[in-house]
N, C-alpha and C. Protein backbone atom coordinates (compact mmCIF):
# COMPACT_ATOMS: atom_id res chain seq x y z
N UNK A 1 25.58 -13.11 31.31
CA UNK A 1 25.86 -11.77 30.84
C UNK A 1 26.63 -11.81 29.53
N UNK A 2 27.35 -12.56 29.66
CA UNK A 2 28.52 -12.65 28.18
C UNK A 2 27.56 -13.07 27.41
N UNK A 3 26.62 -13.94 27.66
CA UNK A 3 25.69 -14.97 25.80
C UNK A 3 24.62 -13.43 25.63
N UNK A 4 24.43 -12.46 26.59
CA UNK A 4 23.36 -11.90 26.18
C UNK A 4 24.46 -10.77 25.26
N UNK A 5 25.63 -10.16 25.27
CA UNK A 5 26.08 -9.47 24.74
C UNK A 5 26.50 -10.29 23.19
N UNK A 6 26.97 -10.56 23.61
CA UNK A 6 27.13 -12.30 21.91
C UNK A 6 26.05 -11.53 21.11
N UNK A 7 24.60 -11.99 21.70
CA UNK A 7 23.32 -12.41 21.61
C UNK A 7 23.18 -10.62 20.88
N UNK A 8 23.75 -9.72 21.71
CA UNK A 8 22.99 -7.82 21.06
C UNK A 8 23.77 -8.19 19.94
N UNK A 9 25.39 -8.07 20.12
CA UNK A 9 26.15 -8.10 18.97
C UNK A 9 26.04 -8.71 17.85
N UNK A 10 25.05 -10.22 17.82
CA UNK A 10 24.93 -10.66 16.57
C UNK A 10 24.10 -10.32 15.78
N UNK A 11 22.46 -9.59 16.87
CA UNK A 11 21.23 -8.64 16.16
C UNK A 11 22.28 -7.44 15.87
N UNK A 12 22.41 -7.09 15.97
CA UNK A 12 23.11 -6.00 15.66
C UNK A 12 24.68 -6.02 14.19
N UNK A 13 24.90 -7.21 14.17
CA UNK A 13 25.51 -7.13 13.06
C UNK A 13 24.17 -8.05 11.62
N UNK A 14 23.33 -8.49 12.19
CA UNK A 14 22.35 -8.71 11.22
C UNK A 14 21.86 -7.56 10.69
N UNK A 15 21.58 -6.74 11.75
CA UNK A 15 20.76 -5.37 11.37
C UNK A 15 21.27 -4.52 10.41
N UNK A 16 22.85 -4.47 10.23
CA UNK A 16 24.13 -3.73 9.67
C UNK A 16 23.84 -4.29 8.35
N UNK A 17 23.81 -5.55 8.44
CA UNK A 17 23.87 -6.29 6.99
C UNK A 17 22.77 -5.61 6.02
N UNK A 18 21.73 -5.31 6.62
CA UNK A 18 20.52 -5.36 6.26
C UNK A 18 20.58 -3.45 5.47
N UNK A 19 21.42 -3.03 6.01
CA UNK A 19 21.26 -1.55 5.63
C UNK A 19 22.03 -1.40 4.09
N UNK A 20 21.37 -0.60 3.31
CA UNK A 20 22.06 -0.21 1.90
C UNK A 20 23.13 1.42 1.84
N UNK A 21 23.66 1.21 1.45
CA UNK A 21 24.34 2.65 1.12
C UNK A 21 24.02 3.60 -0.06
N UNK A 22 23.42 4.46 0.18
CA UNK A 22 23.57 5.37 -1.32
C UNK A 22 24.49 6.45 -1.29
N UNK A 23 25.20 6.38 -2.21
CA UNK A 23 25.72 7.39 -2.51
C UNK A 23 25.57 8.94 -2.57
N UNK A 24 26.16 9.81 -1.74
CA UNK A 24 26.25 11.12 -1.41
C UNK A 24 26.51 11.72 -2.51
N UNK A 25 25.78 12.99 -3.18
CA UNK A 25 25.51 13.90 -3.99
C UNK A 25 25.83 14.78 -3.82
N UNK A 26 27.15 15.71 -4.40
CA UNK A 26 28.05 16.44 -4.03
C UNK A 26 26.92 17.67 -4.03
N UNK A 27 27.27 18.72 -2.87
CA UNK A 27 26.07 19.91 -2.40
C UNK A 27 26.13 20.83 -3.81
N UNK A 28 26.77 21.04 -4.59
CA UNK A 28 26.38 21.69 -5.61
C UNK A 28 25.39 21.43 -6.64
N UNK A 29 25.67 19.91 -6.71
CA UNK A 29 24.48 19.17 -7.27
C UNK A 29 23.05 19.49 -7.00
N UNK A 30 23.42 19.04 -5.96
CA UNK A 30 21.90 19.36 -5.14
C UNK A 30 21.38 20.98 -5.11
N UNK A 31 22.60 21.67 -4.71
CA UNK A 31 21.64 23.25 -5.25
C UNK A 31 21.27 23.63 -6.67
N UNK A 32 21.93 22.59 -7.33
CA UNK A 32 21.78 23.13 -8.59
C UNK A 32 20.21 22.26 -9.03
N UNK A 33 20.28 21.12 -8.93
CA UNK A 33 18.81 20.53 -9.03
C UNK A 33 17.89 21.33 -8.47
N UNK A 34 17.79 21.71 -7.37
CA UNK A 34 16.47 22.35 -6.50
C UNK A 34 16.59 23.86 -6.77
N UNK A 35 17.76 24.34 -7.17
CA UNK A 35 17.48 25.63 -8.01
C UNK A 35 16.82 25.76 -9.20
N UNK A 36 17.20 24.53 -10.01
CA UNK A 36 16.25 24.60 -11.13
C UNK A 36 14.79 24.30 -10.76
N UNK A 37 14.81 23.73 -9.59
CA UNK A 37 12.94 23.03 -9.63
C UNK A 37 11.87 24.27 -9.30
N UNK A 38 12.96 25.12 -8.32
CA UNK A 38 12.65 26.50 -8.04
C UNK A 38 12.06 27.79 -8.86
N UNK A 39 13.03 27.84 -10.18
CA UNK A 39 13.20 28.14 -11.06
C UNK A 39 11.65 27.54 -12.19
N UNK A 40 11.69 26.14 -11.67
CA UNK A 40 10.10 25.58 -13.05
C UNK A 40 8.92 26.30 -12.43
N UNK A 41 9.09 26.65 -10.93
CA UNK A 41 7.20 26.94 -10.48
C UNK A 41 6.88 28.02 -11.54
N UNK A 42 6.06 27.98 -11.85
CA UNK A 42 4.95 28.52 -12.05
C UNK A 42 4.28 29.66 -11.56
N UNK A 43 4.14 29.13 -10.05
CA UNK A 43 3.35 29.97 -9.66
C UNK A 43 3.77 29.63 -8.16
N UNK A 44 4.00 30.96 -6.91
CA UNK A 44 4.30 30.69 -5.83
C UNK A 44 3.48 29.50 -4.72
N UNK A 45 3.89 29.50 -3.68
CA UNK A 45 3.19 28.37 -2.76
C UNK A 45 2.37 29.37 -1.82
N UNK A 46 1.13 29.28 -1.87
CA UNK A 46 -0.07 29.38 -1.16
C UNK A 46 -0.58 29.35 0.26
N UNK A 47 -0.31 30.03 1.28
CA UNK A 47 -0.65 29.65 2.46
C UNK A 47 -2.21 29.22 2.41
N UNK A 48 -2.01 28.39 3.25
CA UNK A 48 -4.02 27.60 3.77
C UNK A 48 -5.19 28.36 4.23
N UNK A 49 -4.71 29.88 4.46
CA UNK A 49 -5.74 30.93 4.64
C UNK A 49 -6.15 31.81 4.32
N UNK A 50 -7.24 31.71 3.13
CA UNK A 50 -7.76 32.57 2.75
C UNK A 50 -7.53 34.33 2.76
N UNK A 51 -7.28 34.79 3.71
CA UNK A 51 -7.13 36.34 4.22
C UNK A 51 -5.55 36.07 3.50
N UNK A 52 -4.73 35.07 3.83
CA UNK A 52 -3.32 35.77 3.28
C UNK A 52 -3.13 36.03 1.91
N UNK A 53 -4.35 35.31 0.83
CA UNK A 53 -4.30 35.33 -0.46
C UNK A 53 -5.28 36.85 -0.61
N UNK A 54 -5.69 37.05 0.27
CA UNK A 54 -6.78 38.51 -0.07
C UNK A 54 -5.44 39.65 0.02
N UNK A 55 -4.52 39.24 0.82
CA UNK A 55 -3.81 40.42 1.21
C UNK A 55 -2.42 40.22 0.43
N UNK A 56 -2.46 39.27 -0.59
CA UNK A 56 -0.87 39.23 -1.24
C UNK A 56 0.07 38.30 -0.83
N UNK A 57 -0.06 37.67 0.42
CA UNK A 57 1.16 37.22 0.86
C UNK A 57 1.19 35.34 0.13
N UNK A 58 2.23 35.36 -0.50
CA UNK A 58 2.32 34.41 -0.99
C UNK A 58 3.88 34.07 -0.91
N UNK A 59 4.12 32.87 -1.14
CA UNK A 59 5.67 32.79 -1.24
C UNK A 59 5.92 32.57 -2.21
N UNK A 60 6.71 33.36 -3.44
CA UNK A 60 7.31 33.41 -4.68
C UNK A 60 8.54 32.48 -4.64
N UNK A 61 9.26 32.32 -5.83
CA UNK A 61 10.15 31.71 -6.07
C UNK A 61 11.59 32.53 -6.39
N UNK A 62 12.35 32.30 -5.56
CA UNK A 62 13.82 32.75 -5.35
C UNK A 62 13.23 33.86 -4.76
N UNK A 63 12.49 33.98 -3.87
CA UNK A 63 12.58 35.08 -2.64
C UNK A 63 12.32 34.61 -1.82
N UNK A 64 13.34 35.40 -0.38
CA UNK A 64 13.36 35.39 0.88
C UNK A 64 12.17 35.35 1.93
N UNK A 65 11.45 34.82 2.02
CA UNK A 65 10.36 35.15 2.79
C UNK A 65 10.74 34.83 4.48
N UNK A 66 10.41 36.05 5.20
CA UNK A 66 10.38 35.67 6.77
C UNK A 66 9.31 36.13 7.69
N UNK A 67 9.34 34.92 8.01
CA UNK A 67 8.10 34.97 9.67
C UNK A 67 8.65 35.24 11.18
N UNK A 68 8.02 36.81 11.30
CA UNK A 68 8.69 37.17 12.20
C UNK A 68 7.88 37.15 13.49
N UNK A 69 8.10 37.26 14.75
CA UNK A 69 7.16 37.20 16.09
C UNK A 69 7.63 37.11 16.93
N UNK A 70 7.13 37.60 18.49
CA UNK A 70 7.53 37.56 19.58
C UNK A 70 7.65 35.96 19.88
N UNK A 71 8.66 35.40 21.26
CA UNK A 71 8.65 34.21 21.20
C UNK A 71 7.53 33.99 21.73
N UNK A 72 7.06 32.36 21.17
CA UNK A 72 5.92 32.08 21.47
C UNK A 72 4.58 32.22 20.63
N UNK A 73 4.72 33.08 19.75
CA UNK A 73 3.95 33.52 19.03
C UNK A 73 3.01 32.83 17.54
N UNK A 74 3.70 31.96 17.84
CA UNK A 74 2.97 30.84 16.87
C UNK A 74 3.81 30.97 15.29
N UNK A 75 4.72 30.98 15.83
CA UNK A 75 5.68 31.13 14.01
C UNK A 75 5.89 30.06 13.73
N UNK A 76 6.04 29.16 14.10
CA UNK A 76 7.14 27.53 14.20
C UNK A 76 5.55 26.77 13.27
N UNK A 77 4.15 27.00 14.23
CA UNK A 77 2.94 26.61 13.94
C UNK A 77 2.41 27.24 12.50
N UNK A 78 2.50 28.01 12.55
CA UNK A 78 2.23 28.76 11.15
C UNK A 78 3.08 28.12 9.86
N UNK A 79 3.99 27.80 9.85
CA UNK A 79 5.24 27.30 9.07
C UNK A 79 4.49 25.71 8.89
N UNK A 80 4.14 25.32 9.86
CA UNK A 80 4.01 23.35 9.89
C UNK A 80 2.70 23.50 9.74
N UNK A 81 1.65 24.20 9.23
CA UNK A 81 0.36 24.40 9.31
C UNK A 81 0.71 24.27 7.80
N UNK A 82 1.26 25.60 6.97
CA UNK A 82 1.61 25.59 5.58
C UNK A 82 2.30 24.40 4.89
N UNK A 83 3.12 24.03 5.71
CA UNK A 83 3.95 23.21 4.91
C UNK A 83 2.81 21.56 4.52
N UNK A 84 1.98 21.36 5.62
CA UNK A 84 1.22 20.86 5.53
C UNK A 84 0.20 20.57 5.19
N UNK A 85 -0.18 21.68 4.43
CA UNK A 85 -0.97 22.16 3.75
C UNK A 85 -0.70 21.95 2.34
N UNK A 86 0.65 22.45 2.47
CA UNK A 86 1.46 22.14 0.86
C UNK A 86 1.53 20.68 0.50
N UNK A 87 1.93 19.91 1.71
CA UNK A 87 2.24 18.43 1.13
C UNK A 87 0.55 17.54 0.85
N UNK A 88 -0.36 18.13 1.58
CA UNK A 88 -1.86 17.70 1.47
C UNK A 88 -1.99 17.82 -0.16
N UNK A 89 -2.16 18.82 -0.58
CA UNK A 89 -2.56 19.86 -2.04
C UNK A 89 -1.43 19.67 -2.92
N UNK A 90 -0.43 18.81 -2.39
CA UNK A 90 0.60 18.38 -3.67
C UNK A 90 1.37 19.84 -4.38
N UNK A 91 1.21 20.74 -3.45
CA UNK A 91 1.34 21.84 -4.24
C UNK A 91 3.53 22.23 -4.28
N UNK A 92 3.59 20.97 -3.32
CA UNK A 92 5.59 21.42 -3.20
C UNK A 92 6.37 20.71 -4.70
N UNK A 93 7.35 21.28 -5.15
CA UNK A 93 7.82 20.54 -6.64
C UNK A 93 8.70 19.42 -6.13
């Protein structure tokens, strides 16, 4: 029992070794970068279905957009459908 704990503890300080640190980016930074990237679109992000571009709904830049629904209702799916859609079509900045 003792050589097998030895034995975790030494994978386990190999594993430690093995990890890098980067440096944390103070949160203003970061809003301020992704505000500006916000700020470059162009042009809003696109849901994957046709009918929502017939009817307007698009998501603009620096607005609030919300998906609202009873629970259950497929909001969570709708969201990971788009977003996936977005990362397919390269279309996120």
């Amino acid at each position: 029992m003792h050589a097998e704990l030895i034995s975790l503890v030494n994978a386990a300080e190999r594993n430690l070794a093995r990890l890098t640190v980067q440096p944390v980016r103070p949160f203003a930074e970061v809003f301020d970068d992704t505000w500006r990237k916000l700020q470059s679109w162009s042009r809003g992000l696109r849901l994957p279905w046709p009918i929502t571009e017939k009817v307007g709904i698009i998501f603009e830049p620096g607005t609030l957009n919300v998906v609202a629904g009873q629970t259950s209702a497929g909001k969570t799916t709708v969201l990971l459908q788009a977003l996936l859609h977005w990362l397919r079509t390269n279309e996120l900045p």
